[in-house]
Protein backbone atom coordinates (compact mmCIF):
# COMPACT_ATOMS: atom_id res chain seq x y z
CA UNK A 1 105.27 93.05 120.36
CA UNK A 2 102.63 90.15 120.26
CA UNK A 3 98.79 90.70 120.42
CA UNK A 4 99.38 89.00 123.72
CA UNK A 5 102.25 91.23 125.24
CA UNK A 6 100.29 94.60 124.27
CA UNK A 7 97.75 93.14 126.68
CA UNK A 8 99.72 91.85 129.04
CA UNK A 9 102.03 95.48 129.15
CA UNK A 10 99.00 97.36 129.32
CA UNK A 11 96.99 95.33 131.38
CA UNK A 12 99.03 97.03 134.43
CA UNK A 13 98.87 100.41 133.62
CA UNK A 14 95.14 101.35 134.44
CA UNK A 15 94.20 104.66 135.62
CA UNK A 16 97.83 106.11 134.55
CA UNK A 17 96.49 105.45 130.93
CA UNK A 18 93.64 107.34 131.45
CA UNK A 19 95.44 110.08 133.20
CA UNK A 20 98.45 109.96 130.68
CA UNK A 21 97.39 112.57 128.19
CA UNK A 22 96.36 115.26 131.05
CA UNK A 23 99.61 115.10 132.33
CA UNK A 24 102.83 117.97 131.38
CA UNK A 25 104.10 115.51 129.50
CA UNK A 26 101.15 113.98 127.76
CA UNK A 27 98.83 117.39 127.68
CA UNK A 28 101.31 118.89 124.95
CA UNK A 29 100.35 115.71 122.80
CA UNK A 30 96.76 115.45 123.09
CA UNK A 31 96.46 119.43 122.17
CA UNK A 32 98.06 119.02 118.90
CA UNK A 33 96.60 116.09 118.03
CA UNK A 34 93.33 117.14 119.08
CA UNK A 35 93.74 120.61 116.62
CA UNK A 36 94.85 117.83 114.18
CA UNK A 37 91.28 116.17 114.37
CA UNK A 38 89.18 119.68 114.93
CA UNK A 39 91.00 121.10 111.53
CA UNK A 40 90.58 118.16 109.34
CA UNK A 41 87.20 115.90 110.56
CA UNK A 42 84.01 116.69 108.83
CA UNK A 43 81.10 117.47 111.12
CA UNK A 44 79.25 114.59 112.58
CA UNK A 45 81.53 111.91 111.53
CA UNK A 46 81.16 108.26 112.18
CA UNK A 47 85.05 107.16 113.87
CA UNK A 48 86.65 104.15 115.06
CA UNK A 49 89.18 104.60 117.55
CA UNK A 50 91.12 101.89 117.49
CA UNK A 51 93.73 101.02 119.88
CA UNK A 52 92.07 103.97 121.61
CA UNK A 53 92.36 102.25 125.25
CA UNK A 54 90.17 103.89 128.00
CA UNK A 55 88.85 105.97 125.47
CA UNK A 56 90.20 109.47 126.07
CA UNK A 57 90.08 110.48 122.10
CA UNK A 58 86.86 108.73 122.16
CA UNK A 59 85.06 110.70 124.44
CA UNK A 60 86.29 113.94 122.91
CA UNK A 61 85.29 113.09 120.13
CA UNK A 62 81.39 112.37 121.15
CA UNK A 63 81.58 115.68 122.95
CA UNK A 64 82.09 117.24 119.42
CA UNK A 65 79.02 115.18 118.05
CA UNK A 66 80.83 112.67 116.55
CA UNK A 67 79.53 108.87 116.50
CA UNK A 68 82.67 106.44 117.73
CA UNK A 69 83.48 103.06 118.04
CA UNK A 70 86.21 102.50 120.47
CA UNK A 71 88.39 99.49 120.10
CA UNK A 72 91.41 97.95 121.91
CA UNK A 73 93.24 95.16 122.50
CA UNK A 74 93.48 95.37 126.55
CA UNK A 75 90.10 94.47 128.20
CA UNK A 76 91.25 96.11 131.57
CA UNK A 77 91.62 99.07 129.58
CA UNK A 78 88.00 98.72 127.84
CA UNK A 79 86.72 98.45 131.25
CA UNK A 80 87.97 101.82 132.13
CA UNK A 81 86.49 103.04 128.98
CA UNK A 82 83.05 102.20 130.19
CA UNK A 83 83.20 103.52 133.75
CA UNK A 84 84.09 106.72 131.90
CA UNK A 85 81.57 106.51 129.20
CA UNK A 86 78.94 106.03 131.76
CA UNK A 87 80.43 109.48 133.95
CA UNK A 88 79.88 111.78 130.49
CA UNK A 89 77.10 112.36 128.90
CA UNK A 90 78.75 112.46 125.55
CA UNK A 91 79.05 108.84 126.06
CA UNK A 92 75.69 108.39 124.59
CA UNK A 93 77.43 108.69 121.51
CA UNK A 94 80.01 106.11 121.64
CA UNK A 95 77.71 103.48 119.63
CA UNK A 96 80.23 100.45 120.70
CA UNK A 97 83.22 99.65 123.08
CA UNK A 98 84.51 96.57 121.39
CA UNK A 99 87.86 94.26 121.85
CA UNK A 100 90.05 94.23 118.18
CA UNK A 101 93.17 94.30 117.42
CA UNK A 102 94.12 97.05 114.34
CA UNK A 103 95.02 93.93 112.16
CA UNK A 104 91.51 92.35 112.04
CA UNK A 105 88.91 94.76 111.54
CA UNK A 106 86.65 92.26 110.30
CA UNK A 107 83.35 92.76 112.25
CA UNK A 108 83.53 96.53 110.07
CA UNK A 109 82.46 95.92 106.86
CA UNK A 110 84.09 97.86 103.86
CA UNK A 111 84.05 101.71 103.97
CA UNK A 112 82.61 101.88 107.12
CA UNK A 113 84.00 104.95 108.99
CA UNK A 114 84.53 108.61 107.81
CA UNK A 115 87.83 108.43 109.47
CA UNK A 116 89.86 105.73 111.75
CA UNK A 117 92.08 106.65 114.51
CA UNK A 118 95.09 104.28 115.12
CA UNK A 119 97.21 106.10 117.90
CA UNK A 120 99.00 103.43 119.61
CA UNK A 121 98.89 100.34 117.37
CA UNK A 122 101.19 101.12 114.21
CA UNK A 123 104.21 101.77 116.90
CA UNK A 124 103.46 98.26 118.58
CA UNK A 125 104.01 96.70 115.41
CA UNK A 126 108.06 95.87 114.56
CA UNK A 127 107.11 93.33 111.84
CA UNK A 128 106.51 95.07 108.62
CA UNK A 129 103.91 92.17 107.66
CA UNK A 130 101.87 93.16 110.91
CA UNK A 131 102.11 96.77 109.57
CA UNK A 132 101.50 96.27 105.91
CA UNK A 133 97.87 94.30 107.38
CA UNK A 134 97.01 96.97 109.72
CA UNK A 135 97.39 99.76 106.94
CA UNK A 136 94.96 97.54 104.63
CA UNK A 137 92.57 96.43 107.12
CA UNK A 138 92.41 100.45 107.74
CA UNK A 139 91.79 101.23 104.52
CA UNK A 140 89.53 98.73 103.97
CA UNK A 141 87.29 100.20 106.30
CA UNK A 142 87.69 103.94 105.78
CA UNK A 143 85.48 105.10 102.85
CA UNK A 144 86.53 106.87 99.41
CA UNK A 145 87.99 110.31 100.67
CA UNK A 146 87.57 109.24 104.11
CA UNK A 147 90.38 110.03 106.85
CA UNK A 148 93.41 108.25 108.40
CA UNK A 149 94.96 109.81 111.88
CA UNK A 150 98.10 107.48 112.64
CA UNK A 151 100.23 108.11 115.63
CA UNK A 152 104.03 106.87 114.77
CA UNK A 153 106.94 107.08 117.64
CA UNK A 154 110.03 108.16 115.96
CA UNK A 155 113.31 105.76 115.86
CA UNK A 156 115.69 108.32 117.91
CA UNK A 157 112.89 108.89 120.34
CA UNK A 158 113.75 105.19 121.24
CA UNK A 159 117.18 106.35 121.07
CA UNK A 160 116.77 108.73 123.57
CA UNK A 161 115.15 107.01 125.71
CA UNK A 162 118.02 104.24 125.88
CA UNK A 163 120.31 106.63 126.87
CA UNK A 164 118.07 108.02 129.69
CA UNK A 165 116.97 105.57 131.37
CA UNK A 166 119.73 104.40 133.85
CA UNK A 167 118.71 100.64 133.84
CA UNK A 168 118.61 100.74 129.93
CA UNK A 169 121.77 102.60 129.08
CA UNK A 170 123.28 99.37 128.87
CA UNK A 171 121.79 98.17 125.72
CA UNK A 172 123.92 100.71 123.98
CA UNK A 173 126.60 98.42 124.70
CA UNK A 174 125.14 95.62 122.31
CA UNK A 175 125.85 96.45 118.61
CA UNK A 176 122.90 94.73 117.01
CA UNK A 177 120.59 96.12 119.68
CA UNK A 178 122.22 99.58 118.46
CA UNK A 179 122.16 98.73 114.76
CA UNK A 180 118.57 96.96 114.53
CA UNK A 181 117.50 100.23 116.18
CA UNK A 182 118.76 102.25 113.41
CA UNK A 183 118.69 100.35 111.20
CA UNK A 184 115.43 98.47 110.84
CA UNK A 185 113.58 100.87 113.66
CA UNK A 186 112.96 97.72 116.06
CA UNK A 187 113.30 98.37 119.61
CA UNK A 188 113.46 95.12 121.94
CA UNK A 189 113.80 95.35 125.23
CA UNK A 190 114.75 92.72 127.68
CA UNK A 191 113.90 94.94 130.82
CA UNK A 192 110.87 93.32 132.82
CA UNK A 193 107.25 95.17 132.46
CA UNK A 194 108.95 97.76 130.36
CA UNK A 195 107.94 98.99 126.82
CA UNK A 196 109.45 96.76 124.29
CA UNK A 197 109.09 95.37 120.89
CA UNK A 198 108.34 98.79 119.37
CA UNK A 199 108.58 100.25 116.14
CA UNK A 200 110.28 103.57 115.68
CA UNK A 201 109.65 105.36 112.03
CA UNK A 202 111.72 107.65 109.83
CA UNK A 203 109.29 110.65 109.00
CA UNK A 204 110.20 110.64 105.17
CA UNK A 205 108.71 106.60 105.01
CA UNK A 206 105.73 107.27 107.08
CA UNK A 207 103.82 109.29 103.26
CA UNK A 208 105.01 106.31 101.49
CA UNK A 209 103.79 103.66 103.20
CA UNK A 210 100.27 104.82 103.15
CA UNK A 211 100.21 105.65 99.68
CA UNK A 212 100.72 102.37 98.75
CA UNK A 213 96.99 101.90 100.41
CA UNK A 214 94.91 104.75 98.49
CA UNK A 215 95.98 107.39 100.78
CA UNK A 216 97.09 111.28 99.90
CA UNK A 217 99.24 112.84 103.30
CA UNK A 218 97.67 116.22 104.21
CA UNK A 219 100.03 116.30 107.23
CA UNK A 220 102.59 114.76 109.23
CA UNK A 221 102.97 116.16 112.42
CA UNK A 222 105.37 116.45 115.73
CA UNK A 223 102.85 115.79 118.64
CA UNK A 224 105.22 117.33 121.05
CA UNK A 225 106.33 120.06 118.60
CA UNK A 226 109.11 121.98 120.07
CA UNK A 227 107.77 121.15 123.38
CA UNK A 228 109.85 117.91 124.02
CA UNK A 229 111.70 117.79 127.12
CA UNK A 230 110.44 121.16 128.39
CA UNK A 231 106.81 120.05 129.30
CA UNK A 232 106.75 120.93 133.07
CA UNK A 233 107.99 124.65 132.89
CA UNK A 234 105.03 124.66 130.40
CA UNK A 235 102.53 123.53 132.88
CA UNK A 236 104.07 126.10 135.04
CA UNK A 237 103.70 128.64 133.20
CA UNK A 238 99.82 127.57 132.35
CA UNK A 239 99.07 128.19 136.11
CA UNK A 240 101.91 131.20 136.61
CA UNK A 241 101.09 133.22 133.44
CA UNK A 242 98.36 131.61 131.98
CA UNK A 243 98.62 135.04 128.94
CA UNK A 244 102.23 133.64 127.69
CA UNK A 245 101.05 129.92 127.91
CA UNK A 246 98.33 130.67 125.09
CA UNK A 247 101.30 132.70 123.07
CA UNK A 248 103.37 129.52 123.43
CA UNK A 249 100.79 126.93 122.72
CA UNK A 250 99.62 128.77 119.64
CA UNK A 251 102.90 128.95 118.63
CA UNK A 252 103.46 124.82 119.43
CA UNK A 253 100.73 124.16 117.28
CA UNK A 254 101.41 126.36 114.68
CA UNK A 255 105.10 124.97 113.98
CA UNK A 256 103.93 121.26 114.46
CA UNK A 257 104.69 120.28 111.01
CA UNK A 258 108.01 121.74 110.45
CA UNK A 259 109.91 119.35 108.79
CA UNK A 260 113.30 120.42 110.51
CA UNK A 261 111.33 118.56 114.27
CA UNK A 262 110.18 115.84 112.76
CA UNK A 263 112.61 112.81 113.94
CA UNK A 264 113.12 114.41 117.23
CA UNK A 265 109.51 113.94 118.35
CA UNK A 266 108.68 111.45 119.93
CA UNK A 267 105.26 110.67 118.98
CA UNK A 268 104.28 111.98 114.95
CA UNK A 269 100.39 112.18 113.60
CA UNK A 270 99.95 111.25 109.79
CA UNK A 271 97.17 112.91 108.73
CA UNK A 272 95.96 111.19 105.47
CA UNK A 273 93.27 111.07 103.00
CA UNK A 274 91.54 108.57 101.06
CA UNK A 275 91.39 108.61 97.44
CA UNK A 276 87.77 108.79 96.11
């Protein structure tokens, strides 16, 4: 997916993107990524969010007295960021709300941030040149022992999802869509103002890659945990039996980095460290 058609795709979305991570389906991902960031970021941490959009990681970041830079590619979404940043006072703490794309970090100098969030951009990003610049420009500007969260989506997620959607199912039907899929992890498709040109990881490449750019995993991790698919009975039962909900969401988080859920998630969180 070009620079251009992340804009464009997100450009429509607006509130929804905002409102994305509170829903059933979304809330699941934001708690374990959120324990991700509480059990691993030092206190009062300087963070760029980037690919962050209206800034929902951003703000809960500030809120924990962290100082963030928020950066995305969609201006429509920036804009929401700064209606929102102006509602909270945490927002204080956002030092910039800035247009980038994860591939040019050049108005950071080097070793910058104690830790960079990229939870969006690496699975917009099918070419493995665009990848291989958006891992260096991130280390580049993460300091010695500094931290890397990076938010994959998982090749059979976009397998899944093929054979959900009704309008979609037919792309099962084209070999090389099918084999480039699996294969290679690219998912095009042709579908009008639907996600497309993504790239969908293998969990055993994701330690790997990074390595090759300074960095030590300390965890890779299903966002949705066990949770996939069964999201709204959990909301339920947040409002129903709010007791058991805990139970279950301590127990989400708590198996989040079994290896045997791994490629069955559909979002994962690497979790790395750079070398000092």
């Amino acid at each position: 997916m070009t620079s251009e058609a992340v804009r464009s795709y997100y450009a429509s979305f607006g509130e929804r993107e905002w409102t994305r991570l509170t829903t059933p389906i979304g809330a699941i991902e934001f708690a374990v990524n959120c324990h991700a960031l509480v059990k691993h970021l030092p206190s009062n941490a300087r963070v760029l969010d980037i690919g962050g959009g209206p800034g929902r990681y951003a703000l809960w970041l500030a809120e924990r007295g962290h100082r963030v830079i928020l950066a995305d590619l969609s201006s429509e979404l920036l804009a929401i960021a700064r209606r929102k940043a102006a509602e909270f006072p945490s927002g204080t703490l956002i030092e910039e709300i800035v247009e980038a794309d994860a591939q040019d970090l050049s108005r950071w100098d080097d070793d910058s941030f104690d830790a960079v969030l990229s939870l969006g951009p690496f699975y917009h990003l099918p070419n493995p040149a665009d990848r291989e610049r958006a891992a260096g420009e991130l280390s580049r500007v993460v300091r010695p022992s500094g931290l890397a969260f990076v938010a994959f989506m998982t090749r059979y997620s976009f397998l899944r999802r093929t054979m959900a959607v009704p309008d979609e199912r037919r792309h099962l039907t084209q070999q090389e869509f099918v084999e480039r899929l699996l294969e290679e992890g690219v998912f095009i498709n042709d579908v009008a103002g639907r996600f497309t040109h993504g790239y969908g990881a293998h969990p055993e490449e994701i330690a790997p890659f990074f390595e090759q750019y300074g960095f030590e995993m300390l965890e890779l991790l299903a966002s949705e945990s066990i949770a996939g698919g069964i999201q709204d009975p959990l909301a339920e039962m947040s409002t129903d039996i709010p007791e058991a909900y805990q139970v279950a969401l301590d127990l989400i988080l708590r198996i989040a980095s079994d290896q045997s859920i791994l490629g069955m998630s559909d979002h994962l969180l690497y979790v790395g460290k750079k070398a000092s």
